[in-house]
PDB file of N, CA and C in Angstrom:
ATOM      1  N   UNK A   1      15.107  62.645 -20.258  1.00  0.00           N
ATOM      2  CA  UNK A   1      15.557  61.343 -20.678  1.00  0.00           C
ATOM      3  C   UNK A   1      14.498  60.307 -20.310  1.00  0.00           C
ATOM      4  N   UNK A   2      14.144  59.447 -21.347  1.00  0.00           N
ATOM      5  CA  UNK A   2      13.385  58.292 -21.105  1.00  0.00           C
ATOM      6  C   UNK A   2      13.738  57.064 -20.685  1.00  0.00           C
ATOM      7  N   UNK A   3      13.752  56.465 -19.791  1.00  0.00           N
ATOM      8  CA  UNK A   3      14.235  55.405 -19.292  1.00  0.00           C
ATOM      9  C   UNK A   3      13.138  54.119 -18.989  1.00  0.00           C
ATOM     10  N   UNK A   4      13.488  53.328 -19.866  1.00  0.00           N
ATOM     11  CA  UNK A   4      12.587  51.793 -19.642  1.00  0.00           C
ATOM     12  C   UNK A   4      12.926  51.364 -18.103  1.00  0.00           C
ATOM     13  N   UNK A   5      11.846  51.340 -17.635  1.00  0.00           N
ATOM     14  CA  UNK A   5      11.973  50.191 -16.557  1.00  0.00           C
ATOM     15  C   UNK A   5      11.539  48.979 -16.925  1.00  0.00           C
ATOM     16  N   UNK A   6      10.020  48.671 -16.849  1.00  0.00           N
ATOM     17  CA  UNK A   6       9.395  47.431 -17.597  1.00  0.00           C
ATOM     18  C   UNK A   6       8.779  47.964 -18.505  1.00  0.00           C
ATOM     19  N   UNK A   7       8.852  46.529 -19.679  1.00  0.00           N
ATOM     20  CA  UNK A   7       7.930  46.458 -20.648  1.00  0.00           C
ATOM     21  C   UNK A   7       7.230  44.753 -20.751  1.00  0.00           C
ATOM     22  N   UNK A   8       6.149  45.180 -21.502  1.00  0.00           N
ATOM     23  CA  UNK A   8       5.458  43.742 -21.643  1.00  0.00           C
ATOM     24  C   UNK A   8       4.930  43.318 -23.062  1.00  0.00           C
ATOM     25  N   UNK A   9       5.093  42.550 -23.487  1.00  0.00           N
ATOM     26  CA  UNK A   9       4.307  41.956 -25.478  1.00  0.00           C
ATOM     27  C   UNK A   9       3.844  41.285 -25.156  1.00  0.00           C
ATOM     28  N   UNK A  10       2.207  41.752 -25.329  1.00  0.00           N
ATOM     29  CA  UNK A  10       1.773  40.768 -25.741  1.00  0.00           C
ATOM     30  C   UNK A  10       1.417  40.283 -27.464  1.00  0.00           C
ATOM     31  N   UNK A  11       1.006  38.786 -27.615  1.00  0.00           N
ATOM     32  CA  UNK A  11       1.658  38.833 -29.031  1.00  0.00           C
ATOM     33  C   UNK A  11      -0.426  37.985 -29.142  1.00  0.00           C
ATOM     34  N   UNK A  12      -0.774  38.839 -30.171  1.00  0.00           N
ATOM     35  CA  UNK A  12      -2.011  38.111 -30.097  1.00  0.00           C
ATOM     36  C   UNK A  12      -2.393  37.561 -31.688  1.00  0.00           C
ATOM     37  N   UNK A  13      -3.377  37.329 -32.232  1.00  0.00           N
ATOM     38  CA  UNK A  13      -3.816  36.823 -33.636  1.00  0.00           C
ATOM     39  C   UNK A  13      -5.048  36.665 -33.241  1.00  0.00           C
ATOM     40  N   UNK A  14      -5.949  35.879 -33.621  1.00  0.00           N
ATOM     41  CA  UNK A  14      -7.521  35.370 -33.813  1.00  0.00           C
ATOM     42  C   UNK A  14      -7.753  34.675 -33.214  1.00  0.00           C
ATOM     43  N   UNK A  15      -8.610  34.676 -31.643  1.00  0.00           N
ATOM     44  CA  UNK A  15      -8.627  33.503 -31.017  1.00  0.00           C
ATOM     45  C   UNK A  15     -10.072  32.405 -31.212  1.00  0.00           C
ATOM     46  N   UNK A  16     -10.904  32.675 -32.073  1.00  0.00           N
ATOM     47  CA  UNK A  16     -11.674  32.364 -33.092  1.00  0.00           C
ATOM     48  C   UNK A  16     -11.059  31.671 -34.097  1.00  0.00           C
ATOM     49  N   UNK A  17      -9.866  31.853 -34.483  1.00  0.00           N
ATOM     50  CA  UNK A  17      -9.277  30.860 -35.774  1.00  0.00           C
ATOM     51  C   UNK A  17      -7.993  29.996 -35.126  1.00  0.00           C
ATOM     52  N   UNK A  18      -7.336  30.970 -34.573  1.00  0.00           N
ATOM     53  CA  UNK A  18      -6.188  30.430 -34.021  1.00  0.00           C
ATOM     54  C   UNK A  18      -5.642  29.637 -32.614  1.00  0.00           C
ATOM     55  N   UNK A  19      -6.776  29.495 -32.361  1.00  0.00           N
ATOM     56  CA  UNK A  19      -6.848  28.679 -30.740  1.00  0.00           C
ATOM     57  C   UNK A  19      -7.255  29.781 -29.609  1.00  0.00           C
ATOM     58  N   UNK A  20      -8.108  29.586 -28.798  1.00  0.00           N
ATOM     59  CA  UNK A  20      -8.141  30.409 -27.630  1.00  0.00           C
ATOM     60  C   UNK A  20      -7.328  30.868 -26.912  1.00  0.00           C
ATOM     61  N   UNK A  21      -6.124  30.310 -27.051  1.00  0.00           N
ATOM     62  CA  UNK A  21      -4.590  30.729 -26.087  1.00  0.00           C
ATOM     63  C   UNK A  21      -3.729  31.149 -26.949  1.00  0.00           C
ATOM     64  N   UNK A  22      -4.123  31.309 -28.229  1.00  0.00           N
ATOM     65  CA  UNK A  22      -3.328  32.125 -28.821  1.00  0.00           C
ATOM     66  C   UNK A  22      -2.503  33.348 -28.517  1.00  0.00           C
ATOM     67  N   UNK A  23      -3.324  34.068 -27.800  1.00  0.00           N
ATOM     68  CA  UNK A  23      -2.669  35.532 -27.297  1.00  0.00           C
ATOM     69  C   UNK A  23      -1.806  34.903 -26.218  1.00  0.00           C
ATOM     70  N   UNK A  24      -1.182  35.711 -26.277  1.00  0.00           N
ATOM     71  CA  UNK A  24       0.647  35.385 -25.291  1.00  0.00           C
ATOM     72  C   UNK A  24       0.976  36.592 -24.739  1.00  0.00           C
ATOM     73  N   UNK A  25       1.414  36.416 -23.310  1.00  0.00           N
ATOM     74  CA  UNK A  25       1.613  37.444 -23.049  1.00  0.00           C
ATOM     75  C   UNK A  25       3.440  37.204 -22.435  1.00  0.00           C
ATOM     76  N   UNK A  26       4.056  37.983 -22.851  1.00  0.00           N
ATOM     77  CA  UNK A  26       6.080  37.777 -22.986  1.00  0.00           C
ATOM     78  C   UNK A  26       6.342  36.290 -24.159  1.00  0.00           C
ATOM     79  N   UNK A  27       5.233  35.897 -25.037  1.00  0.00           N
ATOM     80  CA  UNK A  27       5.543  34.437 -25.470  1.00  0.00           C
ATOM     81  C   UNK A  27       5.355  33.647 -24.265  1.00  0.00           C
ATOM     82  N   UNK A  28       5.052  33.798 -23.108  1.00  0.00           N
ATOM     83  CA  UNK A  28       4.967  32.457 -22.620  1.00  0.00           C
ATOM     84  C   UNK A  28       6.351  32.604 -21.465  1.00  0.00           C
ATOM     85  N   UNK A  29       6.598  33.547 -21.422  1.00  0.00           N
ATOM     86  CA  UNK A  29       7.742  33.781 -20.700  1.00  0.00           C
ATOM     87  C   UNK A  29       7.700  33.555 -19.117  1.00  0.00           C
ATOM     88  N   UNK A  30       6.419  33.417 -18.354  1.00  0.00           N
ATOM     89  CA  UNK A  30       5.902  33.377 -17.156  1.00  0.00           C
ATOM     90  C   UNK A  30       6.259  34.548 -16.597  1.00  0.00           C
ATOM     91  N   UNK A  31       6.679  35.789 -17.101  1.00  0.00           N
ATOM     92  CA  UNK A  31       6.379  37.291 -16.768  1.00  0.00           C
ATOM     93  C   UNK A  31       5.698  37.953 -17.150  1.00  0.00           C
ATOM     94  N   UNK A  32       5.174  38.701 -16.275  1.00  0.00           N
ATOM     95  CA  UNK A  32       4.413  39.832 -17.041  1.00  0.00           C
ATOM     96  C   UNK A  32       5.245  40.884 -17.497  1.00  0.00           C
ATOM     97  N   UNK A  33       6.537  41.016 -17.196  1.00  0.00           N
ATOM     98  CA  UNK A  33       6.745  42.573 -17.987  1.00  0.00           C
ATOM     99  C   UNK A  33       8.891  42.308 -17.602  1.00  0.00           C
ATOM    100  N   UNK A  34       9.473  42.482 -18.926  1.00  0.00           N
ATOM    101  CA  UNK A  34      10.817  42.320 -19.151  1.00  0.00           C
ATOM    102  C   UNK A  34      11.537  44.040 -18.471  1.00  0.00           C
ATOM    103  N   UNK A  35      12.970  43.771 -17.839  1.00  0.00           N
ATOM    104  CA  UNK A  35      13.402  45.028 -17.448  1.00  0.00           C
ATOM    105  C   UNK A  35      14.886  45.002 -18.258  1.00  0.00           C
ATOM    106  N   UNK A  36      15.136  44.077 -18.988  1.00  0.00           N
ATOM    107  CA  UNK A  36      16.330  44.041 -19.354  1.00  0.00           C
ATOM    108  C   UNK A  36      16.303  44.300 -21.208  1.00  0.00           C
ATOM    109  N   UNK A  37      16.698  45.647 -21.721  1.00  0.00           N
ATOM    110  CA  UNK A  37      16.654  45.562 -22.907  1.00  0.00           C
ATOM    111  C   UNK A  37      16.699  44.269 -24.215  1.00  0.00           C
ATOM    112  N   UNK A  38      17.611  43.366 -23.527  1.00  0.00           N
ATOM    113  CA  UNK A  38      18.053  42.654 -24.491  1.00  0.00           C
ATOM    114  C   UNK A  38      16.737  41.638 -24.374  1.00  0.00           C
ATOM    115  N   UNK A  39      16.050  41.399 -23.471  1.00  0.00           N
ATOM    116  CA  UNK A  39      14.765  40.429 -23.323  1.00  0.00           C
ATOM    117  C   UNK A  39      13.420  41.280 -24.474  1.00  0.00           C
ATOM    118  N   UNK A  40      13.763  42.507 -23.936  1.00  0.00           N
ATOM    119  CA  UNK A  40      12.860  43.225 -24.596  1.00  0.00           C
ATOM    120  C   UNK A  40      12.858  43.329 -26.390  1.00  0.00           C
ATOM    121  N   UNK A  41      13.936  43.414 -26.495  1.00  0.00           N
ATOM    122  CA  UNK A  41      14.568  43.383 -28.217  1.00  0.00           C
ATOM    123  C   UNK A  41      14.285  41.908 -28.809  1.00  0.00           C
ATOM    124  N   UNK A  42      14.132  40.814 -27.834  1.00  0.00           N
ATOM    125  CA  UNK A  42      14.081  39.564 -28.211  1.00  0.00           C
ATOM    126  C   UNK A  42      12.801  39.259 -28.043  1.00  0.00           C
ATOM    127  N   UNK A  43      11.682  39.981 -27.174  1.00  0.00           N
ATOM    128  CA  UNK A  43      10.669  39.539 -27.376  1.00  0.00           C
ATOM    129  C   UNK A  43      10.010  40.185 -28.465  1.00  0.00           C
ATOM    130  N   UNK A  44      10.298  41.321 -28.816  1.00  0.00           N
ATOM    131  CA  UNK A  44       9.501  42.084 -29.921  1.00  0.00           C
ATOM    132  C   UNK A  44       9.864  41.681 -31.520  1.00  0.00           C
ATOM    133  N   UNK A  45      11.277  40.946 -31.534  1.00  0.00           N
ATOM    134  CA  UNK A  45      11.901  40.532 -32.896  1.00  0.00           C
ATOM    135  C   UNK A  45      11.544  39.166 -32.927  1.00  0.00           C
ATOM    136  N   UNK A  46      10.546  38.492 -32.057  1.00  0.00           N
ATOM    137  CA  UNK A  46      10.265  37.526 -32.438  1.00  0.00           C
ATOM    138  C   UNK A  46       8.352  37.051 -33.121  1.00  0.00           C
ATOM    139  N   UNK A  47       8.500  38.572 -32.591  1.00  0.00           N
ATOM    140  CA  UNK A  47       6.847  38.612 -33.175  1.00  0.00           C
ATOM    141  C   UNK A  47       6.927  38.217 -35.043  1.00  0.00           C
ATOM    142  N   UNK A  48       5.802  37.723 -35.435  1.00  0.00           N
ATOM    143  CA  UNK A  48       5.300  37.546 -36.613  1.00  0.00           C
ATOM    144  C   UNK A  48       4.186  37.645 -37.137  1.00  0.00           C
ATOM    145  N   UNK A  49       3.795  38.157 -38.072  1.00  0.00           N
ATOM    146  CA  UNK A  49       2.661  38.265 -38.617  1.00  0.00           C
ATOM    147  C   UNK A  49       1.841  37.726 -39.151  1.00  0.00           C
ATOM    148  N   UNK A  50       1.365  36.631 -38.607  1.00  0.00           N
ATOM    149  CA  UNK A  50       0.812  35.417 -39.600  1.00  0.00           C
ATOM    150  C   UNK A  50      -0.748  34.925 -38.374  1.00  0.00           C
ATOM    151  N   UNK A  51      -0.958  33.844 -39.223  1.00  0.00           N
ATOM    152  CA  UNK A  51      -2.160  33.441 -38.418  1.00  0.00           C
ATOM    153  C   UNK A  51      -3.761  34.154 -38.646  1.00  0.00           C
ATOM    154  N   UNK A  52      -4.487  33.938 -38.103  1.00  0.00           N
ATOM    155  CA  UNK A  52      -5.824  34.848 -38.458  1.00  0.00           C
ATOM    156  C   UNK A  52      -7.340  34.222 -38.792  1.00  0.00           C
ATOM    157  N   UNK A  53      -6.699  34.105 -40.342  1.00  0.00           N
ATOM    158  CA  UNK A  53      -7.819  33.351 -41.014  1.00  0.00           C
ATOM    159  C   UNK A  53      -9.101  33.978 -41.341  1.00  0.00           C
ATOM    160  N   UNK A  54      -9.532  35.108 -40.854  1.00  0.00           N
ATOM    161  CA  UNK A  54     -10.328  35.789 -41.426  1.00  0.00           C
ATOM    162  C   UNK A  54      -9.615  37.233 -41.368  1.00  0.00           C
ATOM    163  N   UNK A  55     -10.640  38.303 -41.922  1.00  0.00           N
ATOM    164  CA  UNK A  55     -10.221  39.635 -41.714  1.00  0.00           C
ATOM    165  C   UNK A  55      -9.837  40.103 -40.299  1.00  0.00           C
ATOM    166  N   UNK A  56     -10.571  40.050 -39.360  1.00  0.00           N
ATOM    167  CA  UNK A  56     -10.740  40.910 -38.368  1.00  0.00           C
ATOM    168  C   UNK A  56      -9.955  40.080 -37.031  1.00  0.00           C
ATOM    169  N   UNK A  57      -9.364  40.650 -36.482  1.00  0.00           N
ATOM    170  CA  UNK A  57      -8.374  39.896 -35.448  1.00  0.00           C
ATOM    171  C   UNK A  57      -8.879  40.201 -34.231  1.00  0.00           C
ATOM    172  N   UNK A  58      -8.439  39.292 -33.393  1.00  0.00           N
ATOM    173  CA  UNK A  58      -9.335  39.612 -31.759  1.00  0.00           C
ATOM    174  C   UNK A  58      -8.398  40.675 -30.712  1.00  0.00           C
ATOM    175  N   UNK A  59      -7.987  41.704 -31.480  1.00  0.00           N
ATOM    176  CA  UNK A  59      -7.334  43.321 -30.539  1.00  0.00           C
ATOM    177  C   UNK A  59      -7.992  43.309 -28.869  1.00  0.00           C
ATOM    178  N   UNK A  60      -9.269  43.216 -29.231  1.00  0.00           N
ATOM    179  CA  UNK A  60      -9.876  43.129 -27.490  1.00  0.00           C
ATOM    180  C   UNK A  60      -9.331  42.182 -26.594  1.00  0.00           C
ATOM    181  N   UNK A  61      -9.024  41.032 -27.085  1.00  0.00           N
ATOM    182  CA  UNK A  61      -8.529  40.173 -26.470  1.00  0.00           C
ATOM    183  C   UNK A  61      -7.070  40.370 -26.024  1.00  0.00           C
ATOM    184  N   UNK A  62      -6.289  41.449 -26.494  1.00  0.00           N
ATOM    185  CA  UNK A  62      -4.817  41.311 -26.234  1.00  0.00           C
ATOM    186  C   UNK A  62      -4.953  42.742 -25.482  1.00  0.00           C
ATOM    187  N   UNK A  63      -6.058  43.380 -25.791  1.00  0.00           N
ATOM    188  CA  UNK A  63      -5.547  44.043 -24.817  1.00  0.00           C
ATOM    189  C   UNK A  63      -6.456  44.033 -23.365  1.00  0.00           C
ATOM    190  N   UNK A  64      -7.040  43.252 -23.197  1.00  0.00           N
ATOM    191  CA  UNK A  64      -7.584  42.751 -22.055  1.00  0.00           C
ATOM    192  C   UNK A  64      -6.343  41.730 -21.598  1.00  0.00           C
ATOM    193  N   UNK A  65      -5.747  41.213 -22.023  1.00  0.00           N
ATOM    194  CA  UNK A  65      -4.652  39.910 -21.807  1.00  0.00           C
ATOM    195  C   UNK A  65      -3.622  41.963 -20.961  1.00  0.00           C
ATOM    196  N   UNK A  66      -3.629  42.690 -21.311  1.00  0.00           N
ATOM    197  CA  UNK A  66      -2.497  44.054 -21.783  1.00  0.00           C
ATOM    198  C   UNK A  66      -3.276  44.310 -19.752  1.00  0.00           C
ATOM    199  N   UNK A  67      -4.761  44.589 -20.202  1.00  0.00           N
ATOM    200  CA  UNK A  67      -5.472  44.927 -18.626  1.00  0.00           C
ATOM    201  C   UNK A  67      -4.924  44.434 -17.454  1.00  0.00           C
ATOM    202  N   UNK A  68      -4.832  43.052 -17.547  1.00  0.00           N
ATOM    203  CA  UNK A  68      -4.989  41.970 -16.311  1.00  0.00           C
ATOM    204  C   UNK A  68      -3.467  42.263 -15.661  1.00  0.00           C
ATOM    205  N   UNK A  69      -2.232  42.886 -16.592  1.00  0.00           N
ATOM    206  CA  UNK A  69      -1.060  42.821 -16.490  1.00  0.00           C
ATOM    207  C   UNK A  69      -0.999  43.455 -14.577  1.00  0.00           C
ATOM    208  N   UNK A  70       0.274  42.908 -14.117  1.00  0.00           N
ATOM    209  CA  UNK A  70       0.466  43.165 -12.604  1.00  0.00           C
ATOM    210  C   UNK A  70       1.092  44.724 -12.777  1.00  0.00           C
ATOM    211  N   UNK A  71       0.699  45.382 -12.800  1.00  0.00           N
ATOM    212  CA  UNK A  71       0.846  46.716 -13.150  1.00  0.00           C
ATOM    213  C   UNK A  71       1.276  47.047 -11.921  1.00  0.00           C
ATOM    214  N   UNK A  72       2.167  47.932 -10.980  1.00  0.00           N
ATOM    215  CA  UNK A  72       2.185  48.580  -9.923  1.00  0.00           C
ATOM    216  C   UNK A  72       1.520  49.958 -10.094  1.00  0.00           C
ATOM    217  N   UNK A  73       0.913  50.379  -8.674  1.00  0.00           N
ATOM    218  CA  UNK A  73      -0.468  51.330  -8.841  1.00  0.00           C
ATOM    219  C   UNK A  73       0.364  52.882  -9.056  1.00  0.00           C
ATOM    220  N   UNK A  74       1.890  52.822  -9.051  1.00  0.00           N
ATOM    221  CA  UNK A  74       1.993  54.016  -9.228  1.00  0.00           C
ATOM    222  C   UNK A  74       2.826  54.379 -10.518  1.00  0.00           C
ATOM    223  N   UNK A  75       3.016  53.224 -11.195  1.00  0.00           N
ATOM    224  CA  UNK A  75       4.017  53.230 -12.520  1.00  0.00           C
ATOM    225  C   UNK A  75       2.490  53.967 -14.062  1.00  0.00           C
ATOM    226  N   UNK A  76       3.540  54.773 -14.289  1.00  0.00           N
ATOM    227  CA  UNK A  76       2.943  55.320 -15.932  1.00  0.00           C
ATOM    228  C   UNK A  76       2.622  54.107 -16.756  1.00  0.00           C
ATOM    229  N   UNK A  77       1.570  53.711 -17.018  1.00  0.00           N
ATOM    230  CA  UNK A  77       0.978  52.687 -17.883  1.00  0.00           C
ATOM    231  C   UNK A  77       1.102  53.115 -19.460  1.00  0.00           C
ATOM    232  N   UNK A  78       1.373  52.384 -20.765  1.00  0.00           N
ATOM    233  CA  UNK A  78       1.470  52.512 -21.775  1.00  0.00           C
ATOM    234  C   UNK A  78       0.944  51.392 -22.698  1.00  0.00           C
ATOM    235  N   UNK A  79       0.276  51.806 -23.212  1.00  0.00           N
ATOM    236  CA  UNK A  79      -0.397  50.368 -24.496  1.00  0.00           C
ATOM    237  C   UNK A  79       0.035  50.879 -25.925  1.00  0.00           C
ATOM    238  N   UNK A  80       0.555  50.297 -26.568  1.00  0.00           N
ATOM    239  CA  UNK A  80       0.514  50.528 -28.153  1.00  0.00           C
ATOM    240  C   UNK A  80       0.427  49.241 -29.146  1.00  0.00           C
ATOM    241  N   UNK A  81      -1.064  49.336 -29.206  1.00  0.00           N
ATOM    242  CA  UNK A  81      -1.465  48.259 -29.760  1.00  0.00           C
ATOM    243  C   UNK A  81      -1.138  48.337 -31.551  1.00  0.00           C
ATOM    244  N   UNK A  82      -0.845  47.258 -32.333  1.00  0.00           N
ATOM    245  CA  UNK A  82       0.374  47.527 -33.478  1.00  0.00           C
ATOM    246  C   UNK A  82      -0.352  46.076 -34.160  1.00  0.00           C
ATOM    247  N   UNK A  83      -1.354  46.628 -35.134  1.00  0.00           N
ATOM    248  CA  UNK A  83      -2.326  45.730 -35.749  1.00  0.00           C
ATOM    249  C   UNK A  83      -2.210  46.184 -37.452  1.00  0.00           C
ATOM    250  N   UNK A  84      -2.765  45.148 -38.132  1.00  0.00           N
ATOM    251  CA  UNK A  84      -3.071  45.581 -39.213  1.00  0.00           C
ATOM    252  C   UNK A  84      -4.247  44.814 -40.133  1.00  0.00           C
ATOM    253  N   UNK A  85      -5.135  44.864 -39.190  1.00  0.00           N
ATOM    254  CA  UNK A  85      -6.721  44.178 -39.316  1.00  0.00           C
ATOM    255  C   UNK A  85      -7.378  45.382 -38.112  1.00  0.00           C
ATOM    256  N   UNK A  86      -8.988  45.114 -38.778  1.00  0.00           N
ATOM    257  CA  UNK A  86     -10.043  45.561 -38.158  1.00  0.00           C
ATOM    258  C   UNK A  86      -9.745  44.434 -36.977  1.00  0.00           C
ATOM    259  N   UNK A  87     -11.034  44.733 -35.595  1.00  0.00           N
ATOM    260  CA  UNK A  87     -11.138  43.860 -34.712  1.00  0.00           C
ATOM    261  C   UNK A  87     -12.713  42.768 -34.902  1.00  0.00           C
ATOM    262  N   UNK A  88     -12.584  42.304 -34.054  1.00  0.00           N
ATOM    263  CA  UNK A  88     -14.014  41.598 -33.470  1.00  0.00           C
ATOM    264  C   UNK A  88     -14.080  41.490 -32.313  1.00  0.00           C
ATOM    265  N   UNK A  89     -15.471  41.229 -31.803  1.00  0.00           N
ATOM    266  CA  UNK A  89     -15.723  41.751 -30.009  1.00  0.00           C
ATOM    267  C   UNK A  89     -14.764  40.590 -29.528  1.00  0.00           C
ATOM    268  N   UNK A  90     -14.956  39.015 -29.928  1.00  0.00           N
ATOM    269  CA  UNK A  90     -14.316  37.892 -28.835  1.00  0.00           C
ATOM    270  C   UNK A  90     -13.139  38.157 -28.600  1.00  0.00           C
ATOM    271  N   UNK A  91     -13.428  37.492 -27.482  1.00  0.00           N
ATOM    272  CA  UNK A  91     -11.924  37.600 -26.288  1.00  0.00           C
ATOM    273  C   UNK A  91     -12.416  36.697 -25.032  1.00  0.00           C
ATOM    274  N   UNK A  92     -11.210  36.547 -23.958  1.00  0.00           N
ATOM    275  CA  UNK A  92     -11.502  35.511 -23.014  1.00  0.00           C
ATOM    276  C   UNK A  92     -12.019  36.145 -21.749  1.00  0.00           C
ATOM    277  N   UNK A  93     -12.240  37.374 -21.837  1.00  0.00           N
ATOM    278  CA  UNK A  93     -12.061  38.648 -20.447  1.00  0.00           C
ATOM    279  C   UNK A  93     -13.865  38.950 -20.749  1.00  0.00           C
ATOM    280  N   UNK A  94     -14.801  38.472 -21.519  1.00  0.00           N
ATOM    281  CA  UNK A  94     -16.228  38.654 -21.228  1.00  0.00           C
ATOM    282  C   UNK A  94     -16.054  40.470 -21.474  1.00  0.00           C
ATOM    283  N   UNK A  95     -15.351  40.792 -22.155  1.00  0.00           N
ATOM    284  CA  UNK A  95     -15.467  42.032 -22.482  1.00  0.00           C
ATOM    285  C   UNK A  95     -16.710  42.133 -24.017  1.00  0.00           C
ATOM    286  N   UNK A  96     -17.117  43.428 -23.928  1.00  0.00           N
ATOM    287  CA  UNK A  96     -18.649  42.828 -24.825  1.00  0.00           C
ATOM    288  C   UNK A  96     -17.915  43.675 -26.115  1.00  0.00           C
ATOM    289  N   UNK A  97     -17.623  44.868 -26.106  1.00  0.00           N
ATOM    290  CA  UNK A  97     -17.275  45.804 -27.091  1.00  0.00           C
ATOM    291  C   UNK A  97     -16.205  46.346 -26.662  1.00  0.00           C
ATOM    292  N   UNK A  98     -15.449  47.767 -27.959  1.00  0.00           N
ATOM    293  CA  UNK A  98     -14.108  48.072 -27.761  1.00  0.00           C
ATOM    294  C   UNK A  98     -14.596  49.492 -26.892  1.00  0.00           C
ATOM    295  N   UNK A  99     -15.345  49.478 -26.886  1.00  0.00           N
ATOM    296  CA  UNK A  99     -16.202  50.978 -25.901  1.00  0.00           C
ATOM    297  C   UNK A  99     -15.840  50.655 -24.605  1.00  0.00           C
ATOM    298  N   UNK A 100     -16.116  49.395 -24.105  1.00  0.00           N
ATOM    299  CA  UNK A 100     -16.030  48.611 -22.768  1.00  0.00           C
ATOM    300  C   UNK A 100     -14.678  48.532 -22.644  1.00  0.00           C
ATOM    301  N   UNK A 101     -13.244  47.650 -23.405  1.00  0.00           N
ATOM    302  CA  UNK A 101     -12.191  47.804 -22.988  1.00  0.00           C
ATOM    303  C   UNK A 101     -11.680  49.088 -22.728  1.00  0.00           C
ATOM    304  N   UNK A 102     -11.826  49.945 -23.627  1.00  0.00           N
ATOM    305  CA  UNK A 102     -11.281  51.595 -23.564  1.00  0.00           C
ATOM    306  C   UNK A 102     -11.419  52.145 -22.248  1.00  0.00           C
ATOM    307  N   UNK A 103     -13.248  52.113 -21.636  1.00  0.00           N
ATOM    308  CA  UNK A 103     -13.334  52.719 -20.323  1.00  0.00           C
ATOM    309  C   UNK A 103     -12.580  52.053 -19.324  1.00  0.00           C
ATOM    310  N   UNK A 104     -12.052  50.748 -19.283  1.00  0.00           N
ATOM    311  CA  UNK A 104     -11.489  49.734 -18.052  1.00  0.00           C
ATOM    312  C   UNK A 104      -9.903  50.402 -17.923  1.00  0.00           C
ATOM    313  N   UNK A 105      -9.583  50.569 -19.462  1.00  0.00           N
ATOM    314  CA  UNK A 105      -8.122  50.771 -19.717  1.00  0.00           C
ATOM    315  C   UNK A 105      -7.832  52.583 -19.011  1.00  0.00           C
ATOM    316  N   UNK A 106      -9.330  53.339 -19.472  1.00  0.00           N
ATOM    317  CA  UNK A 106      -8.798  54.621 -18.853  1.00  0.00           C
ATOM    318  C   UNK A 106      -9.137  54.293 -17.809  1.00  0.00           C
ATOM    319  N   UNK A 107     -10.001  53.355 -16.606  1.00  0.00           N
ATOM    320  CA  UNK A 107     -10.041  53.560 -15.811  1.00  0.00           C
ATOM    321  C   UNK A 107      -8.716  52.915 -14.823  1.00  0.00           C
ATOM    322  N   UNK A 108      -7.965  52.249 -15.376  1.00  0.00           N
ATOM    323  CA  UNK A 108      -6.437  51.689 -14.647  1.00  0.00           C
ATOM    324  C   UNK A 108      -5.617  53.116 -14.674  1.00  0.00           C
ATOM    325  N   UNK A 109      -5.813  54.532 -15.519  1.00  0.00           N
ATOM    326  CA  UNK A 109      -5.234  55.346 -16.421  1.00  0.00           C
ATOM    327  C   UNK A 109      -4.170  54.807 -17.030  1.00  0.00           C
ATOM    328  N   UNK A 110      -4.300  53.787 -18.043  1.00  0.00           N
ATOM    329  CA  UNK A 110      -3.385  53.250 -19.335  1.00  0.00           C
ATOM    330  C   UNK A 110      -3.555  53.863 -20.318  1.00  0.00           C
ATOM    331  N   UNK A 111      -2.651  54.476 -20.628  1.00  0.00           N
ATOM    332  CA  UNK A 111      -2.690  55.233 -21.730  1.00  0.00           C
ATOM    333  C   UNK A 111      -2.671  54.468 -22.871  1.00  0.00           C
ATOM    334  N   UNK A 112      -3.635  54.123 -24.174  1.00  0.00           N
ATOM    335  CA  UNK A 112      -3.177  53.411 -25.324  1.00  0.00           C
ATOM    336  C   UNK A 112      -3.390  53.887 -26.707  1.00  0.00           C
ATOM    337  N   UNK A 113      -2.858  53.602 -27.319  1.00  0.00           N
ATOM    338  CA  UNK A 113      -2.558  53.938 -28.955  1.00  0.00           C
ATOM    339  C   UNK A 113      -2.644  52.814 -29.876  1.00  0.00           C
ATOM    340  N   UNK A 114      -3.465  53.181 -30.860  1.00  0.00           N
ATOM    341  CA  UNK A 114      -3.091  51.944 -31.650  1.00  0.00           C
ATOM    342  C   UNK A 114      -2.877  52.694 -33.333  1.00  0.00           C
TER     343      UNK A 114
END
């Protein structure tokens, strides 16, 4: 049986088109990570798909926003990043390429999918 303890959304778009603080992490919720289904159902049904302005969306950036999360050192980490654009390198984390987030992310061992 699978059982949620925490989860976390972050909700990102283009921070090149769409403001630098665009990426959100709970919306703005001042948590890093929801334990109560119904927070969780409400943060994910409020996502939308809009914003951008060019092709390629800033993925590095959300999931570096996904990195920084207060993770406890012994909880199973999970990313499933849920895009439908190519990326581009910018982001606010001085991360250079998606080669560079990947090794940081296996090195927390976060498992991610996109």
């Amino acid at each position: 049986m699978f059982v949620v303890n925490y989860v976390s959304v972050v909700d990102y778009r283009d921070i090149t088109c769409d403001g630098i603080n665009s990426t959100k992490v709970n919306n703005n919720s001042g948590v890093d990570f929801y334990n109560a289904i119904s927070d969780i159902s409400s943060a994910i049904n409020s996502l939308r798909p809009n914003g951008g302005g060019d092709g390629p969306e800033t993925a590095i950036d959300a999931l570096g926003a996904a990195y920084h999360l207060g993770y406890r050192d012994t909880a199973s980490k999970y990313i499933f990043l849920i895009t439908d654009a190519n990326y581009k390198n910018n982001n606010n984390y001085g991360i250079t390429s998606m080669s560079q987030i990947a090794s940081r992310l296996e090195s927390k061992e976060i498992v991610t999918s996109v």
